[in-house]
PDB file of N, CA and C in Angstrom:
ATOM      1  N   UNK A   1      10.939   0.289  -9.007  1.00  0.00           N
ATOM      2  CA  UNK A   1      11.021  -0.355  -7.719  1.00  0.00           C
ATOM      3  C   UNK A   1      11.661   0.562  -6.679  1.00  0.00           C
ATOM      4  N   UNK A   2      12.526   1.291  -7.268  1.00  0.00           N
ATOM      5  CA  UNK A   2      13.003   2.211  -5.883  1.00  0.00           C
ATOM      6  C   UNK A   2      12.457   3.542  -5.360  1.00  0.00           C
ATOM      7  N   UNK A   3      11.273   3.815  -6.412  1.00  0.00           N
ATOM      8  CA  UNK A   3       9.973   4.903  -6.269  1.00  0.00           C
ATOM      9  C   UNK A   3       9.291   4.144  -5.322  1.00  0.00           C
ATOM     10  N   UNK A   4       9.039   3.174  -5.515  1.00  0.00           N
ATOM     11  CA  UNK A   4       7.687   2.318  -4.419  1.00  0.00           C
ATOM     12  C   UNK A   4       8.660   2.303  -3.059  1.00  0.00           C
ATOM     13  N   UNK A   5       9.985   1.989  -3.025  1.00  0.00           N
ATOM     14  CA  UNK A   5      10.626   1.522  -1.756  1.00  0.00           C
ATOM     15  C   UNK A   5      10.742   3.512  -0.953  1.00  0.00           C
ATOM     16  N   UNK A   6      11.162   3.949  -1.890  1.00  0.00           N
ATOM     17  CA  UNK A   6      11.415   5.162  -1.171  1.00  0.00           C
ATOM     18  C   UNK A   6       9.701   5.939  -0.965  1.00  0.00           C
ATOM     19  N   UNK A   7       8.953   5.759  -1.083  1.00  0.00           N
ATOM     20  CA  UNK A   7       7.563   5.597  -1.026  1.00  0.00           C
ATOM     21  C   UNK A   7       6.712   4.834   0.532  1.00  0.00           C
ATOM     22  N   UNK A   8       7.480   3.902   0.395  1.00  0.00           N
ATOM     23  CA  UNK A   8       7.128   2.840   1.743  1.00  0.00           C
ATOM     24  C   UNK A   8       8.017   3.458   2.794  1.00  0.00           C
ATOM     25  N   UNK A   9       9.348   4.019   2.491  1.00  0.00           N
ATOM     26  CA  UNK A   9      10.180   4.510   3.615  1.00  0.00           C
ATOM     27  C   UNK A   9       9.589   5.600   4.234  1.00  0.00           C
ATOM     28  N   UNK A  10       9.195   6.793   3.817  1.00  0.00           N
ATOM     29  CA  UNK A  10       8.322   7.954   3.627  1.00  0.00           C
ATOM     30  C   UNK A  10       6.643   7.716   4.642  1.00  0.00           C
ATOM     31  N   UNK A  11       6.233   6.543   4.071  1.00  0.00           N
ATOM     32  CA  UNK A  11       5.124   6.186   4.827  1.00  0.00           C
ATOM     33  C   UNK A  11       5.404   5.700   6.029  1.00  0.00           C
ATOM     34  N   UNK A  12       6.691   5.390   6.628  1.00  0.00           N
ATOM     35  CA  UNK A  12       6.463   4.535   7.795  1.00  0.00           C
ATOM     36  C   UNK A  12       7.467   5.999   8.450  1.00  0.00           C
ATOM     37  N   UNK A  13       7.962   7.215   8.033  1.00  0.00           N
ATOM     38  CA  UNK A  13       8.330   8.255   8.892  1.00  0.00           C
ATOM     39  C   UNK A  13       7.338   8.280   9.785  1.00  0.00           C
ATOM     40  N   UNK A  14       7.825   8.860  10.979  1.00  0.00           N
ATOM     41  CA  UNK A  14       7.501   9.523  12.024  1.00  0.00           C
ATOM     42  C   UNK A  14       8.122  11.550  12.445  1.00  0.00           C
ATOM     43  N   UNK A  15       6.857  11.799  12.738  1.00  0.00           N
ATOM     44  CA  UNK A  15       7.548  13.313  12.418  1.00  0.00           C
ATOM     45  C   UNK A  15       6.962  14.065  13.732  1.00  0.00           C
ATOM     46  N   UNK A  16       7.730  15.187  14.384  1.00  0.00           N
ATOM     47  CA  UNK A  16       7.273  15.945  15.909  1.00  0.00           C
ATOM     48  C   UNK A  16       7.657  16.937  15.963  1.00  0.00           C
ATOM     49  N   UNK A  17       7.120  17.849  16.021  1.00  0.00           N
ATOM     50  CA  UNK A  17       7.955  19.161  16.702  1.00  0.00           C
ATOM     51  C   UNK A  17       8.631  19.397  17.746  1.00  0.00           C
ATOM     52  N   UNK A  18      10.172  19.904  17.262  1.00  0.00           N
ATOM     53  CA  UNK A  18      11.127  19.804  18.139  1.00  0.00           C
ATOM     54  C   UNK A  18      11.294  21.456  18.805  1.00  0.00           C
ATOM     55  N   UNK A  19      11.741  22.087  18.072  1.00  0.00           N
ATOM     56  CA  UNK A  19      11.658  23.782  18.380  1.00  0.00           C
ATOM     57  C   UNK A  19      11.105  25.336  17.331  1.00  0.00           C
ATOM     58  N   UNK A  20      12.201  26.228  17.390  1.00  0.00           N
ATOM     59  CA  UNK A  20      11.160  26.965  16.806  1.00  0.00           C
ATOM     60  C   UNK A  20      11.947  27.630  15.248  1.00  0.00           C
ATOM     61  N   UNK A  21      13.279  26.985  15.396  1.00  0.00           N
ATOM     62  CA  UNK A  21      13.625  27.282  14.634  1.00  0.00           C
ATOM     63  C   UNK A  21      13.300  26.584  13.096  1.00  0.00           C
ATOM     64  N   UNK A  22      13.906  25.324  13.111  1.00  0.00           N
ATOM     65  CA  UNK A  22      13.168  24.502  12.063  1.00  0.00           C
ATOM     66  C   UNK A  22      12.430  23.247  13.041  1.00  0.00           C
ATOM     67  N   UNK A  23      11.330  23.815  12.967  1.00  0.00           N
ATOM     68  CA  UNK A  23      10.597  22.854  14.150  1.00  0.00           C
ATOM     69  C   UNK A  23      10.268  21.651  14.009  1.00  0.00           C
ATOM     70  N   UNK A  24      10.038  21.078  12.495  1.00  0.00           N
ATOM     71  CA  UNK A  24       9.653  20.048  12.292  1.00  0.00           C
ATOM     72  C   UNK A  24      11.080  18.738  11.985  1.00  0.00           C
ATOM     73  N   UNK A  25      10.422  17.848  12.818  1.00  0.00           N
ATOM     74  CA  UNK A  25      11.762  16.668  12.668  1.00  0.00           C
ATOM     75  C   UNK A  25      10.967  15.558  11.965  1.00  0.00           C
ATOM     76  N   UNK A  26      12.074  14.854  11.319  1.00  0.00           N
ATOM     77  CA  UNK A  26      11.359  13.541  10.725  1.00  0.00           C
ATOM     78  C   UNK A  26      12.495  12.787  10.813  1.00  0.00           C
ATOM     79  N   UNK A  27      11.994  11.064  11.259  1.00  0.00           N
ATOM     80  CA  UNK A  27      13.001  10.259  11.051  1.00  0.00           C
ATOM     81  C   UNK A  27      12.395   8.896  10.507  1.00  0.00           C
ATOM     82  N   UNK A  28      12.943   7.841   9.740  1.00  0.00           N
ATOM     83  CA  UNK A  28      12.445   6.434   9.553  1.00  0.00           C
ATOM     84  C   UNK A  28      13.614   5.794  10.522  1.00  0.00           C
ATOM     85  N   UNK A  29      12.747   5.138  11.623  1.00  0.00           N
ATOM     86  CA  UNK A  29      13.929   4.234  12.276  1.00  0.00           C
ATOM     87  C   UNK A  29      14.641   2.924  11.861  1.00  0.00           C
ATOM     88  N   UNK A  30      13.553   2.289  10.489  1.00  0.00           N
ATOM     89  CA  UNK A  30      14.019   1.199   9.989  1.00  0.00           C
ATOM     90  C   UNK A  30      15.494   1.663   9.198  1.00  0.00           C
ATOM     91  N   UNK A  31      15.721   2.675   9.439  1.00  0.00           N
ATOM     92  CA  UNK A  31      17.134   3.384   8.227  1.00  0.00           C
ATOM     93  C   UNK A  31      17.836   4.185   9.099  1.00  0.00           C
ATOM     94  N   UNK A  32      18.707   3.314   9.361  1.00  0.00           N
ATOM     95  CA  UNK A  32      19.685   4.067  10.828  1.00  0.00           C
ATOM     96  C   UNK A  32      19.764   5.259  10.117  1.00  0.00           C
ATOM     97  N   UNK A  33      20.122   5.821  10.709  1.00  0.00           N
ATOM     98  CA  UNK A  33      20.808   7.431  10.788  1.00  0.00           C
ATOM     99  C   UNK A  33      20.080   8.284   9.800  1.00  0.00           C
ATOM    100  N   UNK A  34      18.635   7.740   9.024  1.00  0.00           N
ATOM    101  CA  UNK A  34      17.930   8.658   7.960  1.00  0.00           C
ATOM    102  C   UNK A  34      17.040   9.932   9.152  1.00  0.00           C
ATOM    103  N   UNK A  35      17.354  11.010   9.141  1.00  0.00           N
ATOM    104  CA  UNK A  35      16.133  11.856   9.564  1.00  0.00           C
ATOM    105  C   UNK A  35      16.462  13.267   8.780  1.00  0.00           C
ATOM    106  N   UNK A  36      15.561  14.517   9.063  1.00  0.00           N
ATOM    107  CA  UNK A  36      15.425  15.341   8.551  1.00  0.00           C
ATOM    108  C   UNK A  36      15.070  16.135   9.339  1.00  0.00           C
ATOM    109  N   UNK A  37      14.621  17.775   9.052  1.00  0.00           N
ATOM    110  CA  UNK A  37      13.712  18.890   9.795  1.00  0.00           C
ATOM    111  C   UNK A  37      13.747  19.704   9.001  1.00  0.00           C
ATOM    112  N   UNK A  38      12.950  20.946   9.280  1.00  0.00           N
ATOM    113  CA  UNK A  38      12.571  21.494   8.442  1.00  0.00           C
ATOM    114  C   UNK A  38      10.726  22.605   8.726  1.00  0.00           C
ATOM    115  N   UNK A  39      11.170  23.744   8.368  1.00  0.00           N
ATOM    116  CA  UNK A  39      10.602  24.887   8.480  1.00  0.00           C
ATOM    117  C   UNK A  39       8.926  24.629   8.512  1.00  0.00           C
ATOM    118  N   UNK A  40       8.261  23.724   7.809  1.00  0.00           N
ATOM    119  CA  UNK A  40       7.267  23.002   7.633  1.00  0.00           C
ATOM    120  C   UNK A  40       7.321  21.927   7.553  1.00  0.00           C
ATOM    121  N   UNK A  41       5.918  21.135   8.126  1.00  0.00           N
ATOM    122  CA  UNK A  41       5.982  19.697   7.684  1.00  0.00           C
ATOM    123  C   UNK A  41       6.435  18.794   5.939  1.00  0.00           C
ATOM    124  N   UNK A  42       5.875  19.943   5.330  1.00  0.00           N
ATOM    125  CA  UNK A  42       6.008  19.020   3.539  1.00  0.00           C
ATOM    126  C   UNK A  42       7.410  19.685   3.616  1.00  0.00           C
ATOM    127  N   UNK A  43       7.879  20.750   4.157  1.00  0.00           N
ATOM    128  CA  UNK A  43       9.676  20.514   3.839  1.00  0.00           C
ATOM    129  C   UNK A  43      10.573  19.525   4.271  1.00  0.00           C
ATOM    130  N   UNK A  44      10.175  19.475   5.979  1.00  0.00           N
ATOM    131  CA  UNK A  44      10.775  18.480   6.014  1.00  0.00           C
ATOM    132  C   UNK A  44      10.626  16.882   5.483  1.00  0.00           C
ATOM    133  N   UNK A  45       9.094  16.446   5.063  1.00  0.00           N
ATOM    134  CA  UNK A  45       9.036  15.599   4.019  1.00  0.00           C
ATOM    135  C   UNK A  45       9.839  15.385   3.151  1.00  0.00           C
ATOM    136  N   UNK A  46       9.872  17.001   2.446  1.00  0.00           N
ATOM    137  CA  UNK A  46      10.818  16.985   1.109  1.00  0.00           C
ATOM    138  C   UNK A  46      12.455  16.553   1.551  1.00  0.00           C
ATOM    139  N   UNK A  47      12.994  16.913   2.626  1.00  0.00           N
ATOM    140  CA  UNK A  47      14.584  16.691   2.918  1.00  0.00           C
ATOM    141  C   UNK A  47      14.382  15.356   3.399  1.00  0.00           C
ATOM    142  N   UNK A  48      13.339  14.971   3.879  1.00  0.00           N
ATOM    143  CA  UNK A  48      13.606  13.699   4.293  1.00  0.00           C
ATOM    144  C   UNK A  48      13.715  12.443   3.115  1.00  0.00           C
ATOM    145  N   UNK A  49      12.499  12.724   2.365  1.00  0.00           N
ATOM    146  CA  UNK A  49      12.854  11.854   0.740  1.00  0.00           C
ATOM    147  C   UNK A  49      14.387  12.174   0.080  1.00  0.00           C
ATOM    148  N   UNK A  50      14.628  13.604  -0.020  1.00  0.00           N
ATOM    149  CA  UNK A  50      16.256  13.714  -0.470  1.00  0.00           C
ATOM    150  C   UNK A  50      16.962  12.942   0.343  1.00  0.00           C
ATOM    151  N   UNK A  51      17.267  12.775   1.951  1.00  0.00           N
ATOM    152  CA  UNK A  51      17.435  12.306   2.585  1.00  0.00           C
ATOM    153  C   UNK A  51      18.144  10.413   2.520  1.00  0.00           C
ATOM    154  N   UNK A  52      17.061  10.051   2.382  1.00  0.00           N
ATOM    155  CA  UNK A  52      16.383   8.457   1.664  1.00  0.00           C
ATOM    156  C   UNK A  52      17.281   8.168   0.617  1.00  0.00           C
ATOM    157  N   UNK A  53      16.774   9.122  -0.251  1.00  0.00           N
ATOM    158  CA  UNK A  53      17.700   8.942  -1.748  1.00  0.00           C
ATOM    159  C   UNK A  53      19.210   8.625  -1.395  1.00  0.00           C
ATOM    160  N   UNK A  54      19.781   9.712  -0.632  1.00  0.00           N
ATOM    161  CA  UNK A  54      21.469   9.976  -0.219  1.00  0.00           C
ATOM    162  C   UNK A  54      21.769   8.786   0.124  1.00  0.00           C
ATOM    163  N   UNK A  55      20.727   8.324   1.451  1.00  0.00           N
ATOM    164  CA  UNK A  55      21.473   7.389   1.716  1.00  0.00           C
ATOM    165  C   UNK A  55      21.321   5.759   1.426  1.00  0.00           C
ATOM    166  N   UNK A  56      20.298   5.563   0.065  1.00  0.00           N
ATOM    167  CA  UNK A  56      20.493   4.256  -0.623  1.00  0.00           C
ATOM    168  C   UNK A  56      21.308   3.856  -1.468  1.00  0.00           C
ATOM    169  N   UNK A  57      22.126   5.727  -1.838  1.00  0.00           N
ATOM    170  CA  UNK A  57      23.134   5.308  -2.917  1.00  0.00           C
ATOM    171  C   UNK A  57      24.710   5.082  -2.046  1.00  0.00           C
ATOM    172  N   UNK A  58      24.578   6.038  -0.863  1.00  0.00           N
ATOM    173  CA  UNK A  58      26.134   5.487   0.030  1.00  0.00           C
ATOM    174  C   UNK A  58      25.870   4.324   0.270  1.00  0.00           C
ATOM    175  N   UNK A  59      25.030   3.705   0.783  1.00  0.00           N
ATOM    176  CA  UNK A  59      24.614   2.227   1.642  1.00  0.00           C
ATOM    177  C   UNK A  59      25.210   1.192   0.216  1.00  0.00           C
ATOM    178  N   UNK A  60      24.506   1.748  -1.074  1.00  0.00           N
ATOM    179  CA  UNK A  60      24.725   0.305  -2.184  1.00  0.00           C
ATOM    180  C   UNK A  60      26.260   0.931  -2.363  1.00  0.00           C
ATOM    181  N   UNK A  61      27.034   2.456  -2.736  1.00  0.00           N
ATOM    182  CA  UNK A  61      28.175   2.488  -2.750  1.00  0.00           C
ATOM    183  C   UNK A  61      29.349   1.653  -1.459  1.00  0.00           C
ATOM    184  N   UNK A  62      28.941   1.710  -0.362  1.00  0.00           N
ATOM    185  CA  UNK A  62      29.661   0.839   0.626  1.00  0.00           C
ATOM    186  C   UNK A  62      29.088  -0.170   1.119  1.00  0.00           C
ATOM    187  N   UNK A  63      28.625  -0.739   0.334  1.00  0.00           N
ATOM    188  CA  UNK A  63      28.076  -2.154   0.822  1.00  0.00           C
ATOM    189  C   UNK A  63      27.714  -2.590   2.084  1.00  0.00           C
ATOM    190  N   UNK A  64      26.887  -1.291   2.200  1.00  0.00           N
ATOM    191  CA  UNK A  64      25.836  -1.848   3.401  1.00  0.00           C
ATOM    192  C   UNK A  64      24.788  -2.068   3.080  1.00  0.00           C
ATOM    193  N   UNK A  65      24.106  -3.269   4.195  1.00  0.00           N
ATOM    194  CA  UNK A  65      22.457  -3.578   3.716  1.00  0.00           C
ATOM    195  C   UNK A  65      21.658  -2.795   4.263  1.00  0.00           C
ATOM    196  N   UNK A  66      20.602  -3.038   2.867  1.00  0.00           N
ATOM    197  CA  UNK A  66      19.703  -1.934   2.802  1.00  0.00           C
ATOM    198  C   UNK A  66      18.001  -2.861   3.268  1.00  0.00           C
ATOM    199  N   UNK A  67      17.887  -2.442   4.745  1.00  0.00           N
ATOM    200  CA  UNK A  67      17.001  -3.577   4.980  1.00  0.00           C
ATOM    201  C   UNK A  67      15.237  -3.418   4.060  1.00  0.00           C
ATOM    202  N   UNK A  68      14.910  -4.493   4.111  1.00  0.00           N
ATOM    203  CA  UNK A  68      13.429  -4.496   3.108  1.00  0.00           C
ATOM    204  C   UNK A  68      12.553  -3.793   4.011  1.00  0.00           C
ATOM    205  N   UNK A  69      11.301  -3.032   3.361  1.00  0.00           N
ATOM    206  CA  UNK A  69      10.570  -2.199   4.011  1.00  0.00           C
ATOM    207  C   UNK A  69       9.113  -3.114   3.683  1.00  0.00           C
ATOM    208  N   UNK A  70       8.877  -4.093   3.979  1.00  0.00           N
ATOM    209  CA  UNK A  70       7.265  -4.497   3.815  1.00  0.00           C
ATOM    210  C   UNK A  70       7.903  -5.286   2.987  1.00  0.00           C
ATOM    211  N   UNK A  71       7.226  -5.159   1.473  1.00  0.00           N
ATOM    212  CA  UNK A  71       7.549  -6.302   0.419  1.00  0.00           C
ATOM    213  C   UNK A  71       8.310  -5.274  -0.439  1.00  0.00           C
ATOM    214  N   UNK A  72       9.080  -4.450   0.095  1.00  0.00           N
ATOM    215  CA  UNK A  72      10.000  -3.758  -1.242  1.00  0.00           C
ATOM    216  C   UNK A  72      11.538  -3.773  -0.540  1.00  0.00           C
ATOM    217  N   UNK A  73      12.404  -4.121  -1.252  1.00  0.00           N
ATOM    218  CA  UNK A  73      13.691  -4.164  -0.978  1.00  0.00           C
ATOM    219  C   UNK A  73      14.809  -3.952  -2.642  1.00  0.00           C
ATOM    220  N   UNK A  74      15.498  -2.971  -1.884  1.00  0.00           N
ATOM    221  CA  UNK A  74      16.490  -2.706  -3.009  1.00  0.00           C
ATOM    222  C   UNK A  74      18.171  -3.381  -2.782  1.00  0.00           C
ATOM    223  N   UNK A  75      18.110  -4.360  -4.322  1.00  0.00           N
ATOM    224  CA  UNK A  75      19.358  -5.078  -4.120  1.00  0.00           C
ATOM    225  C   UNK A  75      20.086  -5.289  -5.754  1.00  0.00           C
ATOM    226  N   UNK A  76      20.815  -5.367  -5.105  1.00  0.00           N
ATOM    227  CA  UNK A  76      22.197  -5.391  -6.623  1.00  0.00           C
ATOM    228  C   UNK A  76      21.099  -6.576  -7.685  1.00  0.00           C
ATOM    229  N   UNK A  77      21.168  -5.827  -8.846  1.00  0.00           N
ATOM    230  CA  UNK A  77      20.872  -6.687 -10.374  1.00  0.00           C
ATOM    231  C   UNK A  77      22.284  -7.263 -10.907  1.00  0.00           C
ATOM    232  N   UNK A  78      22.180  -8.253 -11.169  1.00  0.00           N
ATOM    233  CA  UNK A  78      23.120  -8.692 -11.758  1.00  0.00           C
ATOM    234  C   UNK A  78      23.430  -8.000 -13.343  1.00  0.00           C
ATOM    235  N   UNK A  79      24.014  -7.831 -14.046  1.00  0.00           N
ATOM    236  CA  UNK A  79      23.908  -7.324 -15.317  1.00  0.00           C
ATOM    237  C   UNK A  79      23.988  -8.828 -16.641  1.00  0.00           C
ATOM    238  N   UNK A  80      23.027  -8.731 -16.953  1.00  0.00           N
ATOM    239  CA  UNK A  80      22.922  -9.485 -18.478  1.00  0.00           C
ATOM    240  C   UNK A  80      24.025  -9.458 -19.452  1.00  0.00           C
ATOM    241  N   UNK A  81      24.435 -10.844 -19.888  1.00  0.00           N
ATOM    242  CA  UNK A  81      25.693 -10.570 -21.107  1.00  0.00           C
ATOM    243  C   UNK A  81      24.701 -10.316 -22.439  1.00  0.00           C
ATOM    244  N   UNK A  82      25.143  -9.372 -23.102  1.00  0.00           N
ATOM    245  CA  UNK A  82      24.762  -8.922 -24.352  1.00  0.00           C
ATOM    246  C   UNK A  82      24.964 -10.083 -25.515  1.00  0.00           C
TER     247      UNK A  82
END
């Protein structure tokens, strides 16, 4: 489930060339503060998925919500008694 969500996040980026150094920018606006750039477009892809990752594990480490992207949303499992 968090392959498909970080999958759906990825699909709804938006990406532009900014300058010439690392020209390519990417951001998902549904995920405050997620963006990236990067030397090429599939790099900055690539930092932007690392990106994603970083910040679903601070967001569930400080208990911020992690809003749903379409029909995928990542939220605390309860754990099963053995």
């Amino acid at each position: 489930m968090l392959t498909e969500y970080i999958e759906e996040a990825l699909r709804r980026a938006r990406y532009e060339i900014i300058d010439d150094d690392e020209p390519y920018y990417g951001e998902i606006t549904e995920l405050k503060g997620v963006w990236a750039a990067g030397k090429t477009l599939e790099e900055c892809r690539e930092s932007l998925k690392d990106t994603v990752e970083g910040w679903i594990l601070v967001s569930i480490k400080k208990g911020i919500p992690i809003p749903k992207l379409g029909k995928y949303e990542v939220r605390e499992v309860e754990e099963m008694a053995a």
